[in-house]
C-alpha atoms as a PDB file:
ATOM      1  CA  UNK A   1       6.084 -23.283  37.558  1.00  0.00           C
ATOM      2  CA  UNK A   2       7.306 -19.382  36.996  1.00  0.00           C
ATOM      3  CA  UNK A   3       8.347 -17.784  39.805  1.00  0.00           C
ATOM      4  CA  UNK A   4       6.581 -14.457  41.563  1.00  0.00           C
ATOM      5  CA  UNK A   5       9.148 -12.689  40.008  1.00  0.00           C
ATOM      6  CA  UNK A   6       9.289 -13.926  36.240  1.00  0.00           C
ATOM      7  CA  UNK A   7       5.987 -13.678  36.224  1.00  0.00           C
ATOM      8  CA  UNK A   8       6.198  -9.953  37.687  1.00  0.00           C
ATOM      9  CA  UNK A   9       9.083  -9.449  35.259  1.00  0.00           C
ATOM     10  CA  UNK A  10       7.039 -10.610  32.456  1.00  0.00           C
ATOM     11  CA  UNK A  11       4.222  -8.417  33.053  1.00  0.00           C
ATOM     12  CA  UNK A  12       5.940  -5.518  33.455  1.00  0.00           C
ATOM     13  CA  UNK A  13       7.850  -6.465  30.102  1.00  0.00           C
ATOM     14  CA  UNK A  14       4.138  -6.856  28.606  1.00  0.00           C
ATOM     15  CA  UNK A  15       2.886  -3.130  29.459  1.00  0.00           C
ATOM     16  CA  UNK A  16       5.950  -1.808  28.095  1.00  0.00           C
ATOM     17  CA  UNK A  17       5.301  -3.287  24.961  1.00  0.00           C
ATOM     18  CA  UNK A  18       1.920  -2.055  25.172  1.00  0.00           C
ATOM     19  CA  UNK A  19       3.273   1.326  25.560  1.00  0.00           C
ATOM     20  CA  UNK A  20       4.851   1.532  22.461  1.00  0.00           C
ATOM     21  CA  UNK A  21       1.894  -0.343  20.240  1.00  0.00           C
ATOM     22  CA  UNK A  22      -0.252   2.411  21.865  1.00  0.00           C
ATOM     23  CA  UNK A  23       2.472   5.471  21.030  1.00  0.00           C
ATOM     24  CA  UNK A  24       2.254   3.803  17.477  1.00  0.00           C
ATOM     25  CA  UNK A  25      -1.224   3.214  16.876  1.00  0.00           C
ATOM     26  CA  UNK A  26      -1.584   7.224  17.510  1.00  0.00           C
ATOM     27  CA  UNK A  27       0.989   8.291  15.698  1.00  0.00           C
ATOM     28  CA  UNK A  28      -0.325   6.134  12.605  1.00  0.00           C
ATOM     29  CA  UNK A  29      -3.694   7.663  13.086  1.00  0.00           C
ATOM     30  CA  UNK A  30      -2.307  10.897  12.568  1.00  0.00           C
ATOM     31  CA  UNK A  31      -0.196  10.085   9.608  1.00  0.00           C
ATOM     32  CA  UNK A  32      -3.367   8.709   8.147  1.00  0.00           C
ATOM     33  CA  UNK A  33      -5.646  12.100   8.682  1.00  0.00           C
ATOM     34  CA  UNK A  34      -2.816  13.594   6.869  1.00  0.00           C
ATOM     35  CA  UNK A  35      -2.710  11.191   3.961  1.00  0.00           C
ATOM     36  CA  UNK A  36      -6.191  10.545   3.468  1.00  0.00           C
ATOM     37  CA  UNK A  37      -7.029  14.104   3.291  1.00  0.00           C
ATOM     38  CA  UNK A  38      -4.396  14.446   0.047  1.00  0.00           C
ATOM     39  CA  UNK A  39      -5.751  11.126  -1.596  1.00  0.00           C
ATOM     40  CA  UNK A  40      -9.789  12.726  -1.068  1.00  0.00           C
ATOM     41  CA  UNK A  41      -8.567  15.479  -2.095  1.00  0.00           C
ATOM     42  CA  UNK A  42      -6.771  14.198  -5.524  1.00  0.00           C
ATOM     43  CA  UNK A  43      -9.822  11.617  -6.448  1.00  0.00           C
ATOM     44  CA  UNK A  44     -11.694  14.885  -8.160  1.00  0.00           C
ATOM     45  CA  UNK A  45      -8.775  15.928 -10.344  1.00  0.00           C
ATOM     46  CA  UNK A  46      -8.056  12.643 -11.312  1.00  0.00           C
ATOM     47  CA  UNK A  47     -11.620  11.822 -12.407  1.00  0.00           C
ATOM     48  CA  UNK A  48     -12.059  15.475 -14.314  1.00  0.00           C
ATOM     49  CA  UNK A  49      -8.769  14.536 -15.957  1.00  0.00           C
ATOM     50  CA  UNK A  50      -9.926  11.093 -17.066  1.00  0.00           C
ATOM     51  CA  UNK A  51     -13.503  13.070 -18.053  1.00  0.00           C
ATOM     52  CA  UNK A  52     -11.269  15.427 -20.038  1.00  0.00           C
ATOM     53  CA  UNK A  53      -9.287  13.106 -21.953  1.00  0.00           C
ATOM     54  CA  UNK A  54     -12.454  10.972 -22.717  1.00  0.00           C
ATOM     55  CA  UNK A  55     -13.781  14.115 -24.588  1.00  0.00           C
ATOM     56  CA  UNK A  56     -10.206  14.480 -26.133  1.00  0.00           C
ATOM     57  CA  UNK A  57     -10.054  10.642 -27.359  1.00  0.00           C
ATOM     58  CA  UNK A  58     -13.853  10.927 -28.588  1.00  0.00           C
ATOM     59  CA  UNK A  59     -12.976  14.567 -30.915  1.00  0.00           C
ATOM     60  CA  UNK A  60      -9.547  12.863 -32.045  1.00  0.00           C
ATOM     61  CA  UNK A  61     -11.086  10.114 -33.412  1.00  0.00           C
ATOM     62  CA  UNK A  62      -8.821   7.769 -35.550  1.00  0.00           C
ATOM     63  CA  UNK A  63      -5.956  10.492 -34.645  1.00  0.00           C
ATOM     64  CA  UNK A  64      -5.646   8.898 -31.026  1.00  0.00           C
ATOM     65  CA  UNK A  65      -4.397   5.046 -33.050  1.00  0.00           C
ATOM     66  CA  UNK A  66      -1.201   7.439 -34.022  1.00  0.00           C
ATOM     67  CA  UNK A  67       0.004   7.697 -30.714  1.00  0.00           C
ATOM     68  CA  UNK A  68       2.987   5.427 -29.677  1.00  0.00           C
ATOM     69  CA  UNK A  69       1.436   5.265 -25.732  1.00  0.00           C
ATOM     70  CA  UNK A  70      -1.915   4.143 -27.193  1.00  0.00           C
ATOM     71  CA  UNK A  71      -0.264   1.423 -29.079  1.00  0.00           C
ATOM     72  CA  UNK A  72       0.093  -2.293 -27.694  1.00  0.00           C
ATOM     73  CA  UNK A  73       3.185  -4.539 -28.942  1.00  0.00           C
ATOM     74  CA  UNK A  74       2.694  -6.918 -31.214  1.00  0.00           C
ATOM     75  CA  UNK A  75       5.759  -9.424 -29.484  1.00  0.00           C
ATOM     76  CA  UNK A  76       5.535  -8.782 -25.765  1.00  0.00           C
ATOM     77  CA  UNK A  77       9.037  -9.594 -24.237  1.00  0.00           C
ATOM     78  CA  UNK A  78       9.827  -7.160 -22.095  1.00  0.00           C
ATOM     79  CA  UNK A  79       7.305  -6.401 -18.630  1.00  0.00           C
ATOM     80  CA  UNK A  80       8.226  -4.036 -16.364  1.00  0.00           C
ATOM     81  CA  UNK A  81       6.540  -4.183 -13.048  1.00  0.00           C
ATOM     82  CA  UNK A  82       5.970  -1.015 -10.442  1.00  0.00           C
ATOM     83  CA  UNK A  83       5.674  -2.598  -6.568  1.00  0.00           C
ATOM     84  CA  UNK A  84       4.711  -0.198  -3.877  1.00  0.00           C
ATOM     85  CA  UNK A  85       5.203  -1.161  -1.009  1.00  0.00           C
ATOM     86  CA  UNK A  86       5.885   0.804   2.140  1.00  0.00           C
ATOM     87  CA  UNK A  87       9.270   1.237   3.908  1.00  0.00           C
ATOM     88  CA  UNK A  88       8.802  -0.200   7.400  1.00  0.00           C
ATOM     89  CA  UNK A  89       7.246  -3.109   9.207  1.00  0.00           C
ATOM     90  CA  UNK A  90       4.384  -3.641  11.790  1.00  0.00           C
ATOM     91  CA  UNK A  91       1.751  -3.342   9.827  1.00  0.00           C
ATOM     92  CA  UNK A  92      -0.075  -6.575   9.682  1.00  0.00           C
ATOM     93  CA  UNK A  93      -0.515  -8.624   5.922  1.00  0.00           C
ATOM     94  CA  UNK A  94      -0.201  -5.375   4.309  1.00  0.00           C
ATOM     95  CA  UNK A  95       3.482  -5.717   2.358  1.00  0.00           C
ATOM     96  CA  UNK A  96       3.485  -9.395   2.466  1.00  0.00           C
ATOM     97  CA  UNK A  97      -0.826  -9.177   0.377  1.00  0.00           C
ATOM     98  CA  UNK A  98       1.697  -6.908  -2.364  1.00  0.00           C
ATOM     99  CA  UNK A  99       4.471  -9.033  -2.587  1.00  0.00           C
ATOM    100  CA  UNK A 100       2.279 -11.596  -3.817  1.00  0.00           C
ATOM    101  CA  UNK A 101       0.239 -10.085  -5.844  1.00  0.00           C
ATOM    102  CA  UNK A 102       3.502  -8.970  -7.531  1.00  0.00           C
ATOM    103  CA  UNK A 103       4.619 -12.312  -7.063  1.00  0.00           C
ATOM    104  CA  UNK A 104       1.736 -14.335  -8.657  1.00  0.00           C
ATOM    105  CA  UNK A 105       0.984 -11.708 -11.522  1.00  0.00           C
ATOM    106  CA  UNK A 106       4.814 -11.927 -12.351  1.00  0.00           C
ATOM    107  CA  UNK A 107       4.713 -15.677 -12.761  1.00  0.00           C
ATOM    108  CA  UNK A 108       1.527 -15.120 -15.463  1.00  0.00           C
ATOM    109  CA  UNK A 109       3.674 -12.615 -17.614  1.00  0.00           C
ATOM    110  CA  UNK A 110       6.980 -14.510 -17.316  1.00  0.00           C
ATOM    111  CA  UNK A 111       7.841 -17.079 -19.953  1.00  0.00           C
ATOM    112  CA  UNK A 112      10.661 -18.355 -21.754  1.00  0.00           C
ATOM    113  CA  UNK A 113      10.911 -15.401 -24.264  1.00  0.00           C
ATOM    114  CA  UNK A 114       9.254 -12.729 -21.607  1.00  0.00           C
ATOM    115  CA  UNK A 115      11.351 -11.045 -19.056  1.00  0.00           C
ATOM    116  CA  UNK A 116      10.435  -9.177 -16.321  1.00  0.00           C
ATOM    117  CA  UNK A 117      11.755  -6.388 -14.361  1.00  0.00           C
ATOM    118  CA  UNK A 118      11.231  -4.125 -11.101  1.00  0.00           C
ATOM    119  CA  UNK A 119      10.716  -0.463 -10.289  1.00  0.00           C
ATOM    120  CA  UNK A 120      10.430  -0.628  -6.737  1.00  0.00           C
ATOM    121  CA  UNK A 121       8.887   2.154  -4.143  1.00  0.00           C
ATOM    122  CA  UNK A 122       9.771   1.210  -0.819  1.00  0.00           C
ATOM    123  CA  UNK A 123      12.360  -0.991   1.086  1.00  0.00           C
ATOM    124  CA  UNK A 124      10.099  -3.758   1.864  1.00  0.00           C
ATOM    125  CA  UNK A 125       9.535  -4.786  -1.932  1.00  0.00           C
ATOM    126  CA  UNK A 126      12.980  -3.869  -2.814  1.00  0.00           C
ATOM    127  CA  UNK A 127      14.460  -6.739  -0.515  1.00  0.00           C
ATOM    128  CA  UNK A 128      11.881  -8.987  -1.375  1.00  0.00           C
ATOM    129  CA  UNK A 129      13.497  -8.449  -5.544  1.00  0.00           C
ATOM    130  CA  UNK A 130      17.232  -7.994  -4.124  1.00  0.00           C
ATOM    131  CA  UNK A 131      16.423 -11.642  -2.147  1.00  0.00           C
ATOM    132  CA  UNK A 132      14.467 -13.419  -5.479  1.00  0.00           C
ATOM    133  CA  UNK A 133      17.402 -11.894  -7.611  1.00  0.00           C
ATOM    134  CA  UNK A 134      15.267  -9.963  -9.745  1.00  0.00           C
ATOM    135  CA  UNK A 135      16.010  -7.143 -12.132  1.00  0.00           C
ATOM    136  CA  UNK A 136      15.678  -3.820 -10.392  1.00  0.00           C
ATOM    137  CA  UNK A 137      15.570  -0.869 -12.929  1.00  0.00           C
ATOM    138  CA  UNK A 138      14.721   1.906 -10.682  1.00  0.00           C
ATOM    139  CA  UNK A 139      14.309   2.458  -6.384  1.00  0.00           C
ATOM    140  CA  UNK A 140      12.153   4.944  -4.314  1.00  0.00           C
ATOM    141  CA  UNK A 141      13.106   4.712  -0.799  1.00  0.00           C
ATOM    142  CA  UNK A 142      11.600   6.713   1.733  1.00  0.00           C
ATOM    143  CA  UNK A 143       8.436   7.750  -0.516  1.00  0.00           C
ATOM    144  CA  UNK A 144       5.699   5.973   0.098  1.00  0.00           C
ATOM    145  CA  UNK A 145       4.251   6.946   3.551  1.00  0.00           C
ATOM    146  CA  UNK A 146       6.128  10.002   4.204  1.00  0.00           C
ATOM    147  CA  UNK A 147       5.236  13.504   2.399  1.00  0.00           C
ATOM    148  CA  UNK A 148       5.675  13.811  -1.260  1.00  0.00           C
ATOM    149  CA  UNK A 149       5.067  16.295  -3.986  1.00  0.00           C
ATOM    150  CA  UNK A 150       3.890  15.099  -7.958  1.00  0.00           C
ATOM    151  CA  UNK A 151       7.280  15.498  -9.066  1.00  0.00           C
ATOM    152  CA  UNK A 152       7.858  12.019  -7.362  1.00  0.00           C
ATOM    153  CA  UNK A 153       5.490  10.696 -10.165  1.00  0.00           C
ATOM    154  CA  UNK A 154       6.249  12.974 -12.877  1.00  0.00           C
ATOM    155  CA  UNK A 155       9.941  11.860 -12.396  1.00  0.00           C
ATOM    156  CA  UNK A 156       8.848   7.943 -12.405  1.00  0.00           C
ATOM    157  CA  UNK A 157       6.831   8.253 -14.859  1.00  0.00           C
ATOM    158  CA  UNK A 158       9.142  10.244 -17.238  1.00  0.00           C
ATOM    159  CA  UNK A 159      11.281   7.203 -16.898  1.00  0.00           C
ATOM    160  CA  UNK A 160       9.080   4.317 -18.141  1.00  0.00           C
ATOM    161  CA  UNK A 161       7.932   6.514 -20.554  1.00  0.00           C
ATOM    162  CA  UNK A 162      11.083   6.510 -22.259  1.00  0.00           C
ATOM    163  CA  UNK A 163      11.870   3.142 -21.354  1.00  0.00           C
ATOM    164  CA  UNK A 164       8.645   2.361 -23.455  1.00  0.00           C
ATOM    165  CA  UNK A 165       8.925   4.080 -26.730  1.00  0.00           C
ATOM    166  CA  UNK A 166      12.935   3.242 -26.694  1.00  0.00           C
ATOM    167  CA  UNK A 167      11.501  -0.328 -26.304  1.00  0.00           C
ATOM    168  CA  UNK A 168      13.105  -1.328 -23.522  1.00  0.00           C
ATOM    169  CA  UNK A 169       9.586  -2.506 -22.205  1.00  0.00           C
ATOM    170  CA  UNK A 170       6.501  -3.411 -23.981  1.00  0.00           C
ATOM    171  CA  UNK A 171       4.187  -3.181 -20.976  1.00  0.00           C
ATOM    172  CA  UNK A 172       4.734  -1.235 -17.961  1.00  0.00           C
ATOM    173  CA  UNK A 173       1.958  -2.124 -15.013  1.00  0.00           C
ATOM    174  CA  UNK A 174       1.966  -1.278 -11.125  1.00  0.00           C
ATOM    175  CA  UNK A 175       1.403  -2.849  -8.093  1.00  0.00           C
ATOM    176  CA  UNK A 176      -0.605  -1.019  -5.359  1.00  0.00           C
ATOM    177  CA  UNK A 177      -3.183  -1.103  -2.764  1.00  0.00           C
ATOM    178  CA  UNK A 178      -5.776   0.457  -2.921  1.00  0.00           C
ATOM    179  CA  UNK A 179      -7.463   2.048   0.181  1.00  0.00           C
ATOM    180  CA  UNK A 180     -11.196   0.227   0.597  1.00  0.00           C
ATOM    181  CA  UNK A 181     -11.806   1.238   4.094  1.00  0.00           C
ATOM    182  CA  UNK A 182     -10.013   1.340   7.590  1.00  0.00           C
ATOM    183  CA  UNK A 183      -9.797  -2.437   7.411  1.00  0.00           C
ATOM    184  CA  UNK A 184      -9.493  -3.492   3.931  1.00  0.00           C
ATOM    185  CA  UNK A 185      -6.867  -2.441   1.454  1.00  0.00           C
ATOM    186  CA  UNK A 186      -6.876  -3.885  -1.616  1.00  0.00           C
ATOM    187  CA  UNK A 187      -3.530  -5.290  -3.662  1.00  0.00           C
ATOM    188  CA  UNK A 188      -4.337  -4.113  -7.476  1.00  0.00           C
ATOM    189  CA  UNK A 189      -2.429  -4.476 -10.691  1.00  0.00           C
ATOM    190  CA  UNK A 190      -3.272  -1.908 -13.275  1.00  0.00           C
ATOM    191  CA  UNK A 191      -1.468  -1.486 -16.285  1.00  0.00           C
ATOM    192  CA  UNK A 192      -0.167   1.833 -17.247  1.00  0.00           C
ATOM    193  CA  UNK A 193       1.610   1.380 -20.605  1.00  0.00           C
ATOM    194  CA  UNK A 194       0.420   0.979 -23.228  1.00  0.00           C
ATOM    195  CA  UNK A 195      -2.424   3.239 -22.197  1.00  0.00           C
ATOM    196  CA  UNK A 196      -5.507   1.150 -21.745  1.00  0.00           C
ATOM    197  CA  UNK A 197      -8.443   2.103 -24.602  1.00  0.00           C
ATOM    198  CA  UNK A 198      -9.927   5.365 -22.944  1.00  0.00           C
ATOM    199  CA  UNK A 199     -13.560   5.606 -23.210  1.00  0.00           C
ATOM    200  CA  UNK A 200     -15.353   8.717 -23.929  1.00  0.00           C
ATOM    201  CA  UNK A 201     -18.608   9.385 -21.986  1.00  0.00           C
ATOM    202  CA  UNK A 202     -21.493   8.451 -23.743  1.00  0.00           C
ATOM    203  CA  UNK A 203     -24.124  11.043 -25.159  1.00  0.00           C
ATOM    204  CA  UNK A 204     -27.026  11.324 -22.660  1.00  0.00           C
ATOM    205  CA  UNK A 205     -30.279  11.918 -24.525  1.00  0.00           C
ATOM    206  CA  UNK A 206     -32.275  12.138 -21.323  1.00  0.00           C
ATOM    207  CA  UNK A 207     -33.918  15.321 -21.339  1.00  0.00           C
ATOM    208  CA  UNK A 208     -33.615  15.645 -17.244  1.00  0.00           C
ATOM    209  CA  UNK A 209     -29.675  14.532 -17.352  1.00  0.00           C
ATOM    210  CA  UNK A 210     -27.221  17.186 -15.995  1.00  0.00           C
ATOM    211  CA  UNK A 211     -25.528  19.360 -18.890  1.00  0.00           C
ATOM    212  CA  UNK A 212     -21.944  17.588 -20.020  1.00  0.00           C
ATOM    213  CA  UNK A 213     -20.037  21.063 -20.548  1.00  0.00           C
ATOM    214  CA  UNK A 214     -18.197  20.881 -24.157  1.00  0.00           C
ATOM    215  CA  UNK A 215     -14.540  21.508 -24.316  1.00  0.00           C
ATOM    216  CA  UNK A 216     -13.389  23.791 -26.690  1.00  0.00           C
ATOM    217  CA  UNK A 217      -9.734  22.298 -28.066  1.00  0.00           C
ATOM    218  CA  UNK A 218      -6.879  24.752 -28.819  1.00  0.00           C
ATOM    219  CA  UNK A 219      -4.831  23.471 -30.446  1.00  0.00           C
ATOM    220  CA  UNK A 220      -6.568  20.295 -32.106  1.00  0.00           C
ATOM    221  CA  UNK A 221      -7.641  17.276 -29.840  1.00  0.00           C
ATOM    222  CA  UNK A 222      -4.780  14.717 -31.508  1.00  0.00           C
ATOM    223  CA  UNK A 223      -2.048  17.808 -30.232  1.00  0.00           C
ATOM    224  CA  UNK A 224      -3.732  17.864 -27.018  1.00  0.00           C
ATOM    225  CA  UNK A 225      -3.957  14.047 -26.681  1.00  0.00           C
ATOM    226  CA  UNK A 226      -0.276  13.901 -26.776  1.00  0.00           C
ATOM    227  CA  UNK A 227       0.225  16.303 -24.447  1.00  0.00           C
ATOM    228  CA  UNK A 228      -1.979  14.881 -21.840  1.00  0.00           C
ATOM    229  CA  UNK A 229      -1.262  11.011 -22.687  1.00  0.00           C
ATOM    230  CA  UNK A 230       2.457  11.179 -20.707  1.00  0.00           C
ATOM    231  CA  UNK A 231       0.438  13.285 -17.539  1.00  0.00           C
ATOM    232  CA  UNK A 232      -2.249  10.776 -17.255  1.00  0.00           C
ATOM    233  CA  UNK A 233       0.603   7.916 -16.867  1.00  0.00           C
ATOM    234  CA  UNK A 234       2.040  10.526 -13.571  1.00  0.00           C
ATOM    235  CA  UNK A 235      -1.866  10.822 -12.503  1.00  0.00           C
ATOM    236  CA  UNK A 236      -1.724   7.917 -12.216  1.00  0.00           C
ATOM    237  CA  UNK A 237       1.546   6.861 -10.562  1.00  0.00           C
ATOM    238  CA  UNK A 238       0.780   9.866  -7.685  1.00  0.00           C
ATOM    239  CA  UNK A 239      -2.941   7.855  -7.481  1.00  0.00           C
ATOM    240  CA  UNK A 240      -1.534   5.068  -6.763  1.00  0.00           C
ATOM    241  CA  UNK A 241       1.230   6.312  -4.517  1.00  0.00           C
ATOM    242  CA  UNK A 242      -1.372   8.389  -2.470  1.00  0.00           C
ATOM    243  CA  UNK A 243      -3.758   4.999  -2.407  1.00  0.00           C
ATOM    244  CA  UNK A 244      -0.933   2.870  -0.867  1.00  0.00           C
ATOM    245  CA  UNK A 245       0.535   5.358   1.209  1.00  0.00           C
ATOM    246  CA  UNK A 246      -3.227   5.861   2.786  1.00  0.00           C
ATOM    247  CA  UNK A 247      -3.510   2.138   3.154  1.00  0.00           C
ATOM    248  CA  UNK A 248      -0.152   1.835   4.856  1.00  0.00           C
ATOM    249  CA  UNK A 249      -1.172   4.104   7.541  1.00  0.00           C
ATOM    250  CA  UNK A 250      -4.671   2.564   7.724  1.00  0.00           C
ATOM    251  CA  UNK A 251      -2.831  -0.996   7.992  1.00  0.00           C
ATOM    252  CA  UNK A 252      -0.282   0.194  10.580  1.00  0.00           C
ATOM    253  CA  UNK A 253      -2.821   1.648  13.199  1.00  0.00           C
ATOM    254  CA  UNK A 254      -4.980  -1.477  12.874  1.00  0.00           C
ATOM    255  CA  UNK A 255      -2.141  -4.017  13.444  1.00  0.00           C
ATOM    256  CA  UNK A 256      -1.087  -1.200  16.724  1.00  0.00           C
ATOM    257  CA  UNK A 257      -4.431  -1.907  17.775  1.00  0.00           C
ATOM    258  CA  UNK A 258      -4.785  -5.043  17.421  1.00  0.00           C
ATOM    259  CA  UNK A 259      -1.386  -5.468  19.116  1.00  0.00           C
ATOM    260  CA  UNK A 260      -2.559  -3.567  21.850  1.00  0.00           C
ATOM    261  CA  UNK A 261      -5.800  -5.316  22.686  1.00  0.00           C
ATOM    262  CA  UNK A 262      -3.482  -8.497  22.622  1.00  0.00           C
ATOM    263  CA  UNK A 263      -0.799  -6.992  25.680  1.00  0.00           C
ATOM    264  CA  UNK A 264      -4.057  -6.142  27.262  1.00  0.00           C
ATOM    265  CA  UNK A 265      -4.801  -9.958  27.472  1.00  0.00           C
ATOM    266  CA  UNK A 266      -1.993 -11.078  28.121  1.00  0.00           C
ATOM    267  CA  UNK A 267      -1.617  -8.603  30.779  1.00  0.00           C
ATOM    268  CA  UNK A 268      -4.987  -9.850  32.415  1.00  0.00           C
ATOM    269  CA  UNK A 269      -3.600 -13.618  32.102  1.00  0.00           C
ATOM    270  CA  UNK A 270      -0.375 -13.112  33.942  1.00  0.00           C
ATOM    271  CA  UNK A 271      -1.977 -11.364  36.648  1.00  0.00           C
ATOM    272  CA  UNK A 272      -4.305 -14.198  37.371  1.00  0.00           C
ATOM    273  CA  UNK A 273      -1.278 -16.321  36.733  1.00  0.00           C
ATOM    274  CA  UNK A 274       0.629 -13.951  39.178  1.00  0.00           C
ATOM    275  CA  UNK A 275      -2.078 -13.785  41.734  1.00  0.00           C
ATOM    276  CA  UNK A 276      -2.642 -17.993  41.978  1.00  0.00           C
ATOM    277  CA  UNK A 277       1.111 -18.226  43.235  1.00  0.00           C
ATOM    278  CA  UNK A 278       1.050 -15.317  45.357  1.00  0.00           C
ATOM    279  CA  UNK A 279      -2.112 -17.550  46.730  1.00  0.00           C
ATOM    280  CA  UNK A 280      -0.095 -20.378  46.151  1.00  0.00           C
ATOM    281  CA  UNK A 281       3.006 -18.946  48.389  1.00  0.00           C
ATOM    282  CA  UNK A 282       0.879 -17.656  50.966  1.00  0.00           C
ATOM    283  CA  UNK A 283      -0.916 -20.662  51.160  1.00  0.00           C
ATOM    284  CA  UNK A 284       2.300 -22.722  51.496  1.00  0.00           C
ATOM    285  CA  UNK A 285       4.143 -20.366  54.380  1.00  0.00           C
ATOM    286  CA  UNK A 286       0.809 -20.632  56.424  1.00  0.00           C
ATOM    287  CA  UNK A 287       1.200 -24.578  56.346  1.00  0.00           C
ATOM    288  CA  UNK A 288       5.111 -23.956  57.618  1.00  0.00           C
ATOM    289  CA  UNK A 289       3.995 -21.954  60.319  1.00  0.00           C
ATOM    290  CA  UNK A 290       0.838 -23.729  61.575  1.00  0.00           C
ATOM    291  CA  UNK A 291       3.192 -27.188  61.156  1.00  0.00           C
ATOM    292  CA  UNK A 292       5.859 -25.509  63.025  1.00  0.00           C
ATOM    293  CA  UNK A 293       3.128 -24.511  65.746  1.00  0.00           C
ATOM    294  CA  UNK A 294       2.026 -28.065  66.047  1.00  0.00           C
ATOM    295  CA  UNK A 295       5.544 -29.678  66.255  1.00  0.00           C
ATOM    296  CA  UNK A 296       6.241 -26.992  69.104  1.00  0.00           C
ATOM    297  CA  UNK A 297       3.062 -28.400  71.112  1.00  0.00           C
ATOM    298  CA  UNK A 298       4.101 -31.891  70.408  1.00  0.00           C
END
């Protein structure tokens, strides 16, 4: 049985640690009021921009089929995977839910003739590919979950874009999680190149429907389709890198918390622990003395 003073030692040891799950949990929540307030704020632009290009696609017509991004491969042998993931630890299921998403969706697209490689935002998913021996184009440390601007994306993105229409890949698709609610985050795989179909709004003929404003194209809609085709691949990489960043935060400050309310029992359990052999001691000296007391009289 633990001694008075392991188990004092122990419990002491235990509030320490609570001390620091408790330091963390707030400073996570703060992070996230930060980060949540930049992906809320981005949604809007990123839907206009997808409403936008909709009524771009639907005015091009058969002009958008000209456009390399718009254009699947015919041979698929090249797939080149972005995992986000976030730099640190302590923050529950949340790198480990990505890695195998990555992991699974990796073994569908692999084959004998397909390879596969990495583009890898944080240091959690790069070890995982560095460990499994994977190929690693491109690494974003010290990105997701701190401050970052849409040159991040613009950057990334420039580079798969190229990496595309040189051929080096045929299909380009990223790994993410996306930010449900406090507790749930979401691992997602959403392809990126070639661009996915876009779908123009339909016409509304009901007569009490809001007004769809009409947007006037200078220069023609094919010209401004291939302008905007390479920013809606960075709209989308700084979505996604907002979404997971959000998510990481949201993940962190639940495992804190959780973490917490688990010192918190274990705290209560060594006490009673702690308190039956302090009962148990005191007990045992009060035998010692009233035996000594009766060996006297005898």
């Amino acid at each position: 049985m633990a001694t008075l003073k392991d188990v004092e030692n122990k419990i002491k040891a235990v509030k320490k640690t609570k001390q620091i799950t408790k330091a963390m949990n707030m400073v996570a929540a703060s992070r996230l009021r930060g980060a949540q307030t930049a992906m809320e704020a981005f949604r809007p632009y990123a839907g206009k921009f997808a409403e936008v290009l909709g009524s771009l696609a639907r005015k091009a017509g058969e002009g958008e089929e000209s456009n390399p991004l718009l254009m699947p491969k015919e041979d698929v042998k090249s797939v080149h995977i972005i995992l986000m993931t976030s730099d640190r630890g302590l923050c529950g299921g949340f790198n480990s839910n990505l890695i195998e998403k990555a992991e699974a969706f990796m073994k569908e697209k692999a084959s004998d003739t397909t390879e596969v490689s990495f583009s890898n935002f944080g240091k959690k998913g790069r070890d995982w590919a560095r460990n499994r021996r994977l190929t690693i184009a491109h690494e974003h440390i010290g990105v997701v979950g701190a401050s970052f601007g849409f040159n991040v994306a613009s950057t990334a993105g420039h580079q798969l874009i190229d990496g595309f229409l040189s051929g080096v890949y045929d299909e380009v698709h990223v790994v993410f999680a996306q930010f449900a609610s406090m507790a749930k985050q979401l691992p997602t795989v959403s392809q990126l190149l070639p661009i996915p179909p876009i779908e123009a709004a339909e016409e509304v003929q009901d007569e009490n429907a809001p007004y769809l404003a009409e947007h006037i194209c200078e220069p023609s809609p094919p010209a401004l389709l291939g302008e905007m085709l390479p920013r809606n691949v960075y709209v989308q990489i700084f979505s996604a890198l907002l979404e997971t960043s959000t998510s990481e935060h949201a993940a962190r400050m639940m495992a804190m918390d959780n973490a917490t309310s688990a010192c918190n029992d274990m705290i209560e359990n060594l006490t009673l622990t702690y308190n039956k052999a302090r009962q148990a001691a005191i007990t045992a000296e009060l035998m010692d003395i009233v035996g000594g007391a009766e060996a006297l009289k005898g």
